[in-house]
Protein backbone atom coordinates (compact mmCIF):
# COMPACT_ATOMS: atom_id res chain seq x y z
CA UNK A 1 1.18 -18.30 3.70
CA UNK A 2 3.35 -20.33 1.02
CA UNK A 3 2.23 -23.45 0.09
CA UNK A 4 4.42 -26.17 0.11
CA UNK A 5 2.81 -27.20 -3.31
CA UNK A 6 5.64 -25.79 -5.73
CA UNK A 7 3.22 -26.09 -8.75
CA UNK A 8 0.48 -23.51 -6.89
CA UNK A 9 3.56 -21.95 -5.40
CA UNK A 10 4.95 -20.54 -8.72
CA UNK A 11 1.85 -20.26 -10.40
CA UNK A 12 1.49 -17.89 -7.10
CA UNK A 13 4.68 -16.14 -8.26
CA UNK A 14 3.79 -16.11 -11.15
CA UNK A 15 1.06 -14.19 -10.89
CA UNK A 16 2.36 -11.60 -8.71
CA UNK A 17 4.95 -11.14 -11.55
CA UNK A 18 3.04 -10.46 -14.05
CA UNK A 19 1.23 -7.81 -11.44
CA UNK A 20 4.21 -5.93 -11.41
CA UNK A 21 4.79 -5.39 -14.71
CA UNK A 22 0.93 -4.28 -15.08
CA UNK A 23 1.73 -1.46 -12.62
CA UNK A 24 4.90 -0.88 -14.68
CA UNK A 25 3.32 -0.73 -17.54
CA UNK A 26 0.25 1.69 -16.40
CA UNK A 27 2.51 3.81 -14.82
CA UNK A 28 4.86 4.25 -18.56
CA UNK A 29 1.42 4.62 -20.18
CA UNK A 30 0.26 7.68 -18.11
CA UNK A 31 3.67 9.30 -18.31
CA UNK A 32 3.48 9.51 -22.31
CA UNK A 33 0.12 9.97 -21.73
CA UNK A 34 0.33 13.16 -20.31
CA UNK A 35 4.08 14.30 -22.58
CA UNK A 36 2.63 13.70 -25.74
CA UNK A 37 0.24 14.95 -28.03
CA UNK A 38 -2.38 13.36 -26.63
CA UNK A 39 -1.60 15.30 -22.77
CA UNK A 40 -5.20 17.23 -22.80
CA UNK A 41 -7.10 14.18 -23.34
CA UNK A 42 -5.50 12.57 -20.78
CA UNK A 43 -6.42 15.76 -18.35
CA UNK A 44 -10.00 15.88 -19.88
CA UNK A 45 -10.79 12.18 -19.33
CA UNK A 46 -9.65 12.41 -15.69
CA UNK A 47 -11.61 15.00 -15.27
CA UNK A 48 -14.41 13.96 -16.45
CA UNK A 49 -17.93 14.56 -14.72
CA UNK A 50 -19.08 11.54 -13.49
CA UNK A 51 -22.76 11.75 -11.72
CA UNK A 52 -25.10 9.41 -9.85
CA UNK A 53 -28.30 10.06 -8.98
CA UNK A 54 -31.00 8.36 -6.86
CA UNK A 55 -34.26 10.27 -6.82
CA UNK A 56 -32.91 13.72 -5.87
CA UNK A 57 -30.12 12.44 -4.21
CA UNK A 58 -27.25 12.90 -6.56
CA UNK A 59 -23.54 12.19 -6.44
CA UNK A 60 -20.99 14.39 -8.74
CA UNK A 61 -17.44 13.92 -8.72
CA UNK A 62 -14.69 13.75 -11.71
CA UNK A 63 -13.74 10.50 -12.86
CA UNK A 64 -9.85 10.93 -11.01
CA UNK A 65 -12.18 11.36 -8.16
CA UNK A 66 -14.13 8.41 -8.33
CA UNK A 67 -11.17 6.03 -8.84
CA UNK A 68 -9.67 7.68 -5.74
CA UNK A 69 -12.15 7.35 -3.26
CA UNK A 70 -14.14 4.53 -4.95
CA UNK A 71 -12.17 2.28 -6.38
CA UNK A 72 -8.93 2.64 -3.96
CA UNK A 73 -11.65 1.71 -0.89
CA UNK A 74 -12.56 -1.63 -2.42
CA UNK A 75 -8.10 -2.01 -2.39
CA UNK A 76 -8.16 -0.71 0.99
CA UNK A 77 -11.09 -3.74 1.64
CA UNK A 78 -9.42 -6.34 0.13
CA UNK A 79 -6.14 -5.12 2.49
CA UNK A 80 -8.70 -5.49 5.32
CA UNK A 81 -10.07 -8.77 5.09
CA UNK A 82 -6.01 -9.98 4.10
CA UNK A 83 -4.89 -8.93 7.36
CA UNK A 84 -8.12 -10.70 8.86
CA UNK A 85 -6.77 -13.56 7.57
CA UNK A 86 -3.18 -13.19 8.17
CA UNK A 87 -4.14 -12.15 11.86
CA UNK A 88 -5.96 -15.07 12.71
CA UNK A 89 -4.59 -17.84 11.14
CA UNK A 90 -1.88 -17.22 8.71
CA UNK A 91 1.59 -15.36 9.07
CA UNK A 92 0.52 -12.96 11.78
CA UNK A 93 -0.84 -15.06 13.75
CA UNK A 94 0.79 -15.61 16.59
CA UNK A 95 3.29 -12.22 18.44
CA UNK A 96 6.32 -14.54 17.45
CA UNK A 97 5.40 -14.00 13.80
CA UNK A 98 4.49 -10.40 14.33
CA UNK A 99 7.31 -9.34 16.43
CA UNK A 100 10.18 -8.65 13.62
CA UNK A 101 7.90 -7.08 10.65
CA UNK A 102 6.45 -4.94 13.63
CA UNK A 103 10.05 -4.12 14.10
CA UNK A 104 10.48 -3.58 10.85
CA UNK A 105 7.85 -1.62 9.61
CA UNK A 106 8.09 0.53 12.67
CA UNK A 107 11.91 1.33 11.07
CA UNK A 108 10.03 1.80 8.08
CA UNK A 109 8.14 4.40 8.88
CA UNK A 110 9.49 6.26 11.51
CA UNK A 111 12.94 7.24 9.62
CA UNK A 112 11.18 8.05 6.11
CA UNK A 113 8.92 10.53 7.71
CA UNK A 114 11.84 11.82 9.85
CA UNK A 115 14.13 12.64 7.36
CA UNK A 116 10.92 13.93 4.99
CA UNK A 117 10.48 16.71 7.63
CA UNK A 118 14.12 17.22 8.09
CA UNK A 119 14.92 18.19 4.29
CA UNK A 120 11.12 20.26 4.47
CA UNK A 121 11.48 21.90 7.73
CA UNK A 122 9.86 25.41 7.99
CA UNK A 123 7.23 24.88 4.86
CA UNK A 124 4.01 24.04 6.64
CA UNK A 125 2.38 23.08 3.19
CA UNK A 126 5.24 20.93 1.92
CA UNK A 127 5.43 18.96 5.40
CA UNK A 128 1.34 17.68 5.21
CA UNK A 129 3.33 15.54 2.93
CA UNK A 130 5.25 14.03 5.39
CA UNK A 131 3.71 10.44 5.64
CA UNK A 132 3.94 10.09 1.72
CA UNK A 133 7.53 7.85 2.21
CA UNK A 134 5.93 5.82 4.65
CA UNK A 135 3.64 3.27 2.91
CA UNK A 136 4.95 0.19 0.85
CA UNK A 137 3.24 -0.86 -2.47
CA UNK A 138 2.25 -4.26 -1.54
CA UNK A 139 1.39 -5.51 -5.12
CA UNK A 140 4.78 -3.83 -6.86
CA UNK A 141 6.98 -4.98 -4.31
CA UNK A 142 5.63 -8.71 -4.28
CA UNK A 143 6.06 -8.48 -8.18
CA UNK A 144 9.34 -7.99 -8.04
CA UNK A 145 10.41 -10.25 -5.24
CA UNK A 146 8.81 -12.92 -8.02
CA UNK A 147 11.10 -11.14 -10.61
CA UNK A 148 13.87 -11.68 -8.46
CA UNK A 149 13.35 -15.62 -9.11
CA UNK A 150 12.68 -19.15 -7.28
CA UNK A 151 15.89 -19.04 -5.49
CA UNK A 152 14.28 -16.40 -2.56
CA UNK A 153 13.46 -18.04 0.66
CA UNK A 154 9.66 -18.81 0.60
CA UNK A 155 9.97 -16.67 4.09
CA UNK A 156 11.03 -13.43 2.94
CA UNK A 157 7.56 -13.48 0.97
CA UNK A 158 5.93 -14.04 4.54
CA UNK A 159 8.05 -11.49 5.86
CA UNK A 160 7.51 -8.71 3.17
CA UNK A 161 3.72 -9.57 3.12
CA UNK A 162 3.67 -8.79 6.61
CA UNK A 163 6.63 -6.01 7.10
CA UNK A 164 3.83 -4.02 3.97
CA UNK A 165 0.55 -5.19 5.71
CA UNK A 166 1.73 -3.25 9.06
CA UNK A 167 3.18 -0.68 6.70
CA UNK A 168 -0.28 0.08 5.20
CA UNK A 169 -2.23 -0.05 8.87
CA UNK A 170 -0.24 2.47 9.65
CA UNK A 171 -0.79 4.71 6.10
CA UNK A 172 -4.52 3.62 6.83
CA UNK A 173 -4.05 5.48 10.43
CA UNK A 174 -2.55 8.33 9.03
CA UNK A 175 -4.99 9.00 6.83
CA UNK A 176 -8.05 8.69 9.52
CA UNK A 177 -6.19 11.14 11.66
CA UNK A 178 -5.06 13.39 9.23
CA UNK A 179 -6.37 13.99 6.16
CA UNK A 180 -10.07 14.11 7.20
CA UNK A 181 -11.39 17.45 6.45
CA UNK A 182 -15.01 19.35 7.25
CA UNK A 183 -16.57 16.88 9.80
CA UNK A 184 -19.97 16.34 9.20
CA UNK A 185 -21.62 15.14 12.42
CA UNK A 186 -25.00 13.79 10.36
CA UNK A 187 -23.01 11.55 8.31
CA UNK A 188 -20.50 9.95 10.89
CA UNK A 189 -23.94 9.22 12.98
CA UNK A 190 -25.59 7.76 9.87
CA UNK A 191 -22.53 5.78 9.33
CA UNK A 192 -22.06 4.57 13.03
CA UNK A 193 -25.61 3.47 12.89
CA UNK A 194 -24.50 1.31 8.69
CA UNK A 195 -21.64 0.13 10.99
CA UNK A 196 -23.91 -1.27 13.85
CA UNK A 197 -26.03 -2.81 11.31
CA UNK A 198 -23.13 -5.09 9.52
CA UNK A 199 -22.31 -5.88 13.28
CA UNK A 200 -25.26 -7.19 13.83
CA UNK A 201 -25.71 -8.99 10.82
CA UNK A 202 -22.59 -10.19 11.50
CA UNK A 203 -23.52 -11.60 15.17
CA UNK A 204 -26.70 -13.31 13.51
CA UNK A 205 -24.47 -15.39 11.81
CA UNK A 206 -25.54 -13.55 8.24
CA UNK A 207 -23.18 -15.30 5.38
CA UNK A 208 -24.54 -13.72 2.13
CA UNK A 209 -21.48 -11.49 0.90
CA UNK A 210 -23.84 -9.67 -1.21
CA UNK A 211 -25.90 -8.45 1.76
CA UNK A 212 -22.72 -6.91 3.21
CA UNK A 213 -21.57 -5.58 0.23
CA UNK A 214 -25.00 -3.62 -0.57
CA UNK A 215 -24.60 -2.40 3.26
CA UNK A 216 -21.34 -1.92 2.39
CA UNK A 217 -21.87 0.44 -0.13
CA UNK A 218 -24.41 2.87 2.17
CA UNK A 219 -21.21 2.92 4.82
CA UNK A 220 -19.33 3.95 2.19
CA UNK A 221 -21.57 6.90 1.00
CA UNK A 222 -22.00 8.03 4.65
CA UNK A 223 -18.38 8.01 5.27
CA UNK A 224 -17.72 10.09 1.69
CA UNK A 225 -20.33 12.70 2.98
CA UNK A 226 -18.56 12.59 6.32
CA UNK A 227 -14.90 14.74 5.72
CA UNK A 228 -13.59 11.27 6.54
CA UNK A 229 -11.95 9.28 4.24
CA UNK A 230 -14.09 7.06 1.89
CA UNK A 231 -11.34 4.32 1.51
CA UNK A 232 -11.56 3.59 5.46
CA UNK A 233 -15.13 2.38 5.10
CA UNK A 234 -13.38 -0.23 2.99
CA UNK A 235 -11.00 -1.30 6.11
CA UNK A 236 -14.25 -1.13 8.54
CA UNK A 237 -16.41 -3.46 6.05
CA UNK A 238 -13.53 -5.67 6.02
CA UNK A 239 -13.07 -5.81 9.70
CA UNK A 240 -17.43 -6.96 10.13
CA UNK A 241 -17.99 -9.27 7.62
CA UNK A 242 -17.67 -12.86 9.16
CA UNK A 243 -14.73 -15.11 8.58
CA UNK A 244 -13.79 -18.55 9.76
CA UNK A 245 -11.72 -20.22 7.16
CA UNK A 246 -12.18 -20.86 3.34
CA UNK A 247 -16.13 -21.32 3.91
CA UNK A 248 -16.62 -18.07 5.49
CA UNK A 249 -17.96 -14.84 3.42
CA UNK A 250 -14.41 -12.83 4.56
CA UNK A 251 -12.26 -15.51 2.29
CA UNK A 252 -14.83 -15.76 -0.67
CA UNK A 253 -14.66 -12.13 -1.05
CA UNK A 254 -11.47 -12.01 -0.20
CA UNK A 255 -10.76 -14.31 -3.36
CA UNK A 256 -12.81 -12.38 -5.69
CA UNK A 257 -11.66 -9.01 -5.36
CA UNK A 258 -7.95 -10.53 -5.56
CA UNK A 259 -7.81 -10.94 -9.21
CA UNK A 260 -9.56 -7.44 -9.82
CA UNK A 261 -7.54 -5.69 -7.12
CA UNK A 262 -4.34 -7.21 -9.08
CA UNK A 263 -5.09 -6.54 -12.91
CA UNK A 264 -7.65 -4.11 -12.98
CA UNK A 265 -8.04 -1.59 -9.83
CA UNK A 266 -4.62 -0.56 -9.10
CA UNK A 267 -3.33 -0.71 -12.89
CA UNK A 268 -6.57 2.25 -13.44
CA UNK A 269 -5.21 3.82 -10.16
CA UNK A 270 -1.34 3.73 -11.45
CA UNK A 271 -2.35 5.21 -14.80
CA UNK A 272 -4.72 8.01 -13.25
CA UNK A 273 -2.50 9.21 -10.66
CA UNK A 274 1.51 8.54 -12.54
CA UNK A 275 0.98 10.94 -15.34
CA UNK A 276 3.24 13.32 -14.56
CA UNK A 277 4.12 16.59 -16.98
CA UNK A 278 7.76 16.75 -16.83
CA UNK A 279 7.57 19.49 -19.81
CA UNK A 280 10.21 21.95 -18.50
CA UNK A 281 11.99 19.92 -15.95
CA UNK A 282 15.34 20.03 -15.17
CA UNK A 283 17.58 17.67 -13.54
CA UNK A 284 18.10 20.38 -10.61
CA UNK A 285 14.33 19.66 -10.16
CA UNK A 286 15.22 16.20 -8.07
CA UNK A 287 16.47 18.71 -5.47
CA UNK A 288 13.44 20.62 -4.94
CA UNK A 289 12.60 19.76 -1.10
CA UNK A 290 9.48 17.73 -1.66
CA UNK A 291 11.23 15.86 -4.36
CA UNK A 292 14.21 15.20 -2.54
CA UNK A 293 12.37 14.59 0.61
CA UNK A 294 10.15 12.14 -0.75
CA UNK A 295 13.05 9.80 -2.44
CA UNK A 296 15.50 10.07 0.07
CA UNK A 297 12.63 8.95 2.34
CA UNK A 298 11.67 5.88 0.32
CA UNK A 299 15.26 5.12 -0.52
CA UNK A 300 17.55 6.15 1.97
CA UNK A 301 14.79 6.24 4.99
CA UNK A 302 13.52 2.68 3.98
CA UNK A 303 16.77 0.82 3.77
CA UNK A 304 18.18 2.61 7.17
CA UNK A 305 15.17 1.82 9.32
CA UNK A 306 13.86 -1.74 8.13
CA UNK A 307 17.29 -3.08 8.45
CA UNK A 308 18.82 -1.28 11.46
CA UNK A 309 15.07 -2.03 13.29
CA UNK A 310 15.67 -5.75 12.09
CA UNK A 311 18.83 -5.92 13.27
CA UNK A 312 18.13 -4.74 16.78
CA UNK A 313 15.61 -6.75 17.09
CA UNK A 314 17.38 -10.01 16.16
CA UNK A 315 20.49 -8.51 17.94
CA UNK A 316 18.77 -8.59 21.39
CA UNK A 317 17.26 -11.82 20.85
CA UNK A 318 13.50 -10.45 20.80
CA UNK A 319 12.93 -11.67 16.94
CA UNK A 320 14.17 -14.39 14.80
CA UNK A 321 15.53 -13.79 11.69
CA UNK A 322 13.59 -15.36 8.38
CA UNK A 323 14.67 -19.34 7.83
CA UNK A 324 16.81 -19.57 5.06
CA UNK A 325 17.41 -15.51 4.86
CA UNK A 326 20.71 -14.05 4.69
CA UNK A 327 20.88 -10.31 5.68
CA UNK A 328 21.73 -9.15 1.96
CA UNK A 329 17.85 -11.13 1.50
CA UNK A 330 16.92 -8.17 4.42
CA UNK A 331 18.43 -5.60 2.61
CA UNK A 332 17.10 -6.32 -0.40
CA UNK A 333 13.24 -6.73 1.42
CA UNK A 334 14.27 -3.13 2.62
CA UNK A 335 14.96 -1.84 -0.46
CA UNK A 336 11.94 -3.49 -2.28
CA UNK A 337 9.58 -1.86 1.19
CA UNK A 338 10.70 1.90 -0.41
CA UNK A 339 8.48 1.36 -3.65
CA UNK A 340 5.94 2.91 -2.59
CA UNK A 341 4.25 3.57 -5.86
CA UNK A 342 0.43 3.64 -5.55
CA UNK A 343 0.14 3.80 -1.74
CA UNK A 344 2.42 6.97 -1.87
CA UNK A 345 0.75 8.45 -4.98
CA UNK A 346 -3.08 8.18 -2.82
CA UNK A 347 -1.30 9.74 0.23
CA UNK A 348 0.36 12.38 -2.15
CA UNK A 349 -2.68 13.06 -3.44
CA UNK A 350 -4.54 13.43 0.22
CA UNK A 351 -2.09 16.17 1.08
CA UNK A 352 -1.38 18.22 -1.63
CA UNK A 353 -4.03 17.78 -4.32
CA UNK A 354 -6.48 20.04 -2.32
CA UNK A 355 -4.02 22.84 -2.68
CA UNK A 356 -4.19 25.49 -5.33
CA UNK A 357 -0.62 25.75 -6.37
CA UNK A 358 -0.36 22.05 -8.16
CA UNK A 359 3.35 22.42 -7.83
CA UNK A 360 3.89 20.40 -4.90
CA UNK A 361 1.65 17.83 -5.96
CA UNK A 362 3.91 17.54 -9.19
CA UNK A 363 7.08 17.52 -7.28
CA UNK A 364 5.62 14.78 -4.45
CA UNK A 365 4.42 12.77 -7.92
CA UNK A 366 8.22 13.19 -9.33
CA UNK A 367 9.98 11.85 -5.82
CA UNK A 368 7.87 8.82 -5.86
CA UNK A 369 8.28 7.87 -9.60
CA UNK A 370 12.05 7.98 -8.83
CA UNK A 371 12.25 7.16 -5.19
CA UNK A 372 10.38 3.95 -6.01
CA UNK A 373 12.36 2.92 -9.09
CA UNK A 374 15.63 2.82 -7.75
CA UNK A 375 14.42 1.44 -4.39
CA UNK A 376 13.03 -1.17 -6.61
CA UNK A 377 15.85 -1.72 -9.00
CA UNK A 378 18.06 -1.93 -5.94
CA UNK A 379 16.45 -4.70 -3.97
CA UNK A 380 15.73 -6.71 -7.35
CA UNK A 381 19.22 -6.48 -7.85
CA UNK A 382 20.43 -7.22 -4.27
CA UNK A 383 18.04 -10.25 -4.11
CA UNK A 384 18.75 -11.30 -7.41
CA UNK A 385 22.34 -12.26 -6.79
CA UNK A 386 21.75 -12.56 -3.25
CA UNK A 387 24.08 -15.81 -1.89
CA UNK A 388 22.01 -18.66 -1.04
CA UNK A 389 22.20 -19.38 3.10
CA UNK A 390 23.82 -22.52 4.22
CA UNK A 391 20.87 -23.95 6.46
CA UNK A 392 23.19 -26.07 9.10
CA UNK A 393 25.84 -23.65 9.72
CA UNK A 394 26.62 -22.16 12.78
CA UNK A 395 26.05 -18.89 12.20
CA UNK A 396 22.88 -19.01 11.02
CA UNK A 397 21.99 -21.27 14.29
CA UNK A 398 23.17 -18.47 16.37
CA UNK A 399 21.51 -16.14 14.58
CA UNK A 400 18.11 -17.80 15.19
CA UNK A 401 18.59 -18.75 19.04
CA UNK A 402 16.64 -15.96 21.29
């Protein structure tokens, strides 16, 4: 939630700014990374053997590997325990404060992926790339509402945060469902049986965050060795660890990973997964069908659903709109919802990266670099020089009856 504190308040902002132009920043770094001389020690460091061993257990993977699966699950926690929080006492608390960025995000998913498939239709391998347009970068696209300055509504920041959160359960879903490969039975009992242990220690009334972080860290092995997805075990830790207010283990953890979530984990994630070679690209190369698909999904797809969903819902009298929100303020939260940026790069990377032609990979990685700067240059701008809403008229009173 905002606080109504305007010193904490733009220190908030302030923050979140300067989170944004980390990810900027990472993400210009790996590009000249991997176009300049120094392109095959970029390649060599991400790949990179990284082992740990424990007796004879041991645990290889390269280094892109281990910031994909390792580091992106302590993001995916820190989401977890945020929309804890939000859920229970914050701005999802209540189905009146859900209802429109449920609307929303349900516009923001369902026409990206739509019109993905549409421009991909009849390549099976291109269309496992299909839910790559449908996540928001949470931590870019609250940077750059900050950018956009102190005149934004304090509840279009409630309203992004939670239009993204649902955005994300839903990219979280997809990937359970979909990108698990090679089932192992042994390992999704051994981590069913880590998962009934934090739920106990949970009902006990346990409070040491270390304790469920140490347990945390055996569900997460399991879950690697299980085909699933190592990031969920990040949402499922999230989900058992207690919380009840700013005393409670949830929020102290919560707290702590913020900070390295912000300026450290998905800054390393940015700059392993944005270096793209665009040695021998042409311009014609934005049409390839991946390409295309992917930023006419997070441009044209986000903008079309979030606001025509938003309207409806507001239309019909089932939602309210945002106090103090004009609908060029919803246009531009659209706009800002199709950077998808790191959330699309991990999905990318889910569905194409096990292929053996890297093409498509290169071609999802080129959509989303564009795709999410102009959806993000767009809703900066529309927000920027957004009219301010005239609280008392009329039309904003009938706009929030229903």
């Amino acid at each position: 939630m905002i606080s109504t504190d305007s010193s904490p308040q733009k220190s908030q902002l302030s923050a979140e700014a300067v989170s944004g132009i980390l990810l900027l920043a990472s993400a210009a770094l790996a590009l000249f990374a991997a176009n300049g001389p120094w392109a095959q020690l970029y390649d060599g460091l991400l790949g990179t053997p990284v082992s740990v061993a424990i007796g004879e257990a041991t645990l290889a993977k390269p280094l892109l590997l281990w910031i994909n699966d390792g580091l992106m699950a302590v993001f995916f926690l820190m989401i977890g325990l945020e929309v804890r929080r939000e859920m229970t006492d914050g701005a999802l608390a209540t189905w009146s404060q859900r209802s429109l960025p449920l609307a929303a995000a349900a516009g923001g998913m369902v026409v990206p992926a739509a019109i993905f498939i549409a421009v991909n239709w009849g390549d099976r391998a291109a269309l496992d790339g299909w839910a790559v347009p449908v996540a928001t970068d949470i931590a870019f696209a609250l940077g750059i509402l900050a950018l956009a300055g102190d005149r934004i509504p304090g509840t279009l920041k409630i309203f992004l945060l939670a239009l993204a959160i649902f955005d994300d359960l839903g990219a979280i879903l997809i990937i359970a469902l979909l990108y698990s490969r090679d089932l192992s039975a042994t390992s999704l009992g051994l981590a069913s049986v880590t998962l009934v242990v934090l739920l106990i220690m949970n009902r006990l009334g346990v409070k040491d965050v270390v304790a469920y972080v140490l347990v945390g860290v055996a569900l997460w092995l399991f879950v690697l060795k299980s085909g699933v997805h190592a990031t969920l075990a990040g949402v499922v830790l999230a989900f058992a660890i207690p919380y009840g207010g700013k005393s409670s283990p949830a929020y102290t953890l919560e707290k702590a990973l913020h900070t390295w979530v912000s300026f450290l984990i998905l800054p390393v994630f940015a700059f392993a997964n944005a270096g793209v070679d665009l040695g021998g690209l042409a311009l014609s190369d934005l049409g390839q069908p991946v390409t295309l698909g992917v930023i006419l999904g997070l441009v044209v797809g986000k903008q079309i659903g979030i606001l025509a969903f938003t309207w409806l819902a507001v239309a019909t009298g089932f939602c309210r709109r945002p106090e103090g929100a004009s609908w060029v303020h919803l246009y531009g939260i659209a706009a800002l919802c199709g950077v998808g940026f790191t959330m699309s790069l991990f999905v990318g990377s889910l569905a194409f990266e096990h292929l053996p032609n890297p093409d498509l990979l290169t071609a999802n990685r080129l959509g989303i670099l564009v795709g999410s700067a102009l959806a993000g240059s767009s809703g900066f701008l529309l927000l920027r020089f957004a009219p301010s809403v005239n609280h008392g008229s009329d039309h904003e009173k009938s706009d929030n009856s229903g």
